[in-house]
Protein backbone atom coordinates (compact mmCIF):
# COMPACT_ATOMS: atom_id res chain seq x y z
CA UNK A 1 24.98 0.61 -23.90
CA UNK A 2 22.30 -0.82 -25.78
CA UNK A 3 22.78 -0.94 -29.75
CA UNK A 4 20.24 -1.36 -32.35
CA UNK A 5 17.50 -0.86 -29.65
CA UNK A 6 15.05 1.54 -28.52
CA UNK A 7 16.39 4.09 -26.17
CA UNK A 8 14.34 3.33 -22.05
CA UNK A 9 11.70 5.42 -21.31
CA UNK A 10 11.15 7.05 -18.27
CA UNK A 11 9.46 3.90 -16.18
CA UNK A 12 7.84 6.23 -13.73
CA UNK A 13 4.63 4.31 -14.19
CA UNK A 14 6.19 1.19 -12.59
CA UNK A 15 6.97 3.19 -9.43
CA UNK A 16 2.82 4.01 -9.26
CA UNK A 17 1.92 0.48 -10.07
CA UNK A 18 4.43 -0.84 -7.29
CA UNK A 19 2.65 1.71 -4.81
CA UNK A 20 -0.98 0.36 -6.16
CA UNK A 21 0.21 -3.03 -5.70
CA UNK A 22 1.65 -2.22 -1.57
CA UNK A 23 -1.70 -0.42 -1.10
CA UNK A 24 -4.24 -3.24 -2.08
CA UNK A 25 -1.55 -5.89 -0.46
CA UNK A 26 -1.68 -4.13 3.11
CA UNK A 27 -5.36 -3.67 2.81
CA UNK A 28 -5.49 -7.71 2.32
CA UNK A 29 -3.12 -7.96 5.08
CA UNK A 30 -4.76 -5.95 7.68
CA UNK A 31 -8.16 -7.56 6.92
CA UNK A 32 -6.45 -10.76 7.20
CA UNK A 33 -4.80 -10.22 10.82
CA UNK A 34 -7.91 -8.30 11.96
CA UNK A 35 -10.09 -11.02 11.19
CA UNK A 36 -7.59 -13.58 12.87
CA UNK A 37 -7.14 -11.12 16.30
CA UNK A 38 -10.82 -10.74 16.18
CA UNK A 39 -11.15 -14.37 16.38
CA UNK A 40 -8.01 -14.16 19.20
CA UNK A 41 -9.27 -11.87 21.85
CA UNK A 42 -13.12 -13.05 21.20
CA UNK A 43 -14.38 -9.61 20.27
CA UNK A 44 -18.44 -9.59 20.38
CA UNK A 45 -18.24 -7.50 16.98
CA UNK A 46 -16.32 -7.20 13.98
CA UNK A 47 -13.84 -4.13 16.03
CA UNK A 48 -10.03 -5.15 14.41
CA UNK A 49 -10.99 -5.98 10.95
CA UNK A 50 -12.74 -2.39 10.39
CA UNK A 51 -9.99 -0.62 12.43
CA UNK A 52 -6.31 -2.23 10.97
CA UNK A 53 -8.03 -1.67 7.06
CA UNK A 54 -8.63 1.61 7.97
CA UNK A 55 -5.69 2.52 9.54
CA UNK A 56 -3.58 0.86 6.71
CA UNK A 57 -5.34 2.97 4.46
CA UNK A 58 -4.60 6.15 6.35
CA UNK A 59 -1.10 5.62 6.75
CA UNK A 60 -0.60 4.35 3.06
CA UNK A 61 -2.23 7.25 1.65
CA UNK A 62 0.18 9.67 3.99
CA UNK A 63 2.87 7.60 2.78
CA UNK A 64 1.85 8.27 -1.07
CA UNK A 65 1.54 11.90 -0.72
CA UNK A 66 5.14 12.25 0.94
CA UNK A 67 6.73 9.88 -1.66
CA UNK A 68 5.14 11.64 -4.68
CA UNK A 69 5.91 15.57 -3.78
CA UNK A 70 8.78 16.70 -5.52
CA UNK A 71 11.62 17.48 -3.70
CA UNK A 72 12.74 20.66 -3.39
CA UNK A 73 16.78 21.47 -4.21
C-alpha cells in the first residue's frame, strides 16, 4: 500500500505506446532483413524490402485490432 502518495492511474496509455513502439521496431526490422536478403539472393529490384515492410504492417495492424477489442464476458 502506498501512503502519503497519489493513488496509480489507469496506465492504459503505456500499453498503446508499447504497441507504437513494436510497430515502428518491426517496420525497422523488416526493412533491415529485406534489404540484407535482397542483397542475398541478388534480386535485380528492390522485391523483399517493399514486401517484409508491408507485410509487417499488415499483420501488426491485425494484431492491434484483436488486442484492442474488448472482450466480451
Amino acid at each position: 500500500m502506498q501512503s502519503g502518495t497519489e493513488p496509480r492511474h489507469n496506465s492504459s496509455w503505456t500499453k498503446y505506446m508499447g504497441m507504437g513502439m513494436q510497430f515502428f521496431a518491426s517496420i525497422l526490422l523488416a526493412l533491415w532483413v529485406g534489404s540484407m536478403a535482397d542483397d542475398y539472393f541478388h534480386f535485380s529490384g528492390a522485391l523483399l524490402i517493399w514486401i517484409l515492410p508491408l507485410l509487417a504492417v499488415l499483420f501488426n495492424l491485425i494484431r492491434i485490432v484483436i488486442d484492442t477489442q474488448k472482450k466480451k464476458q
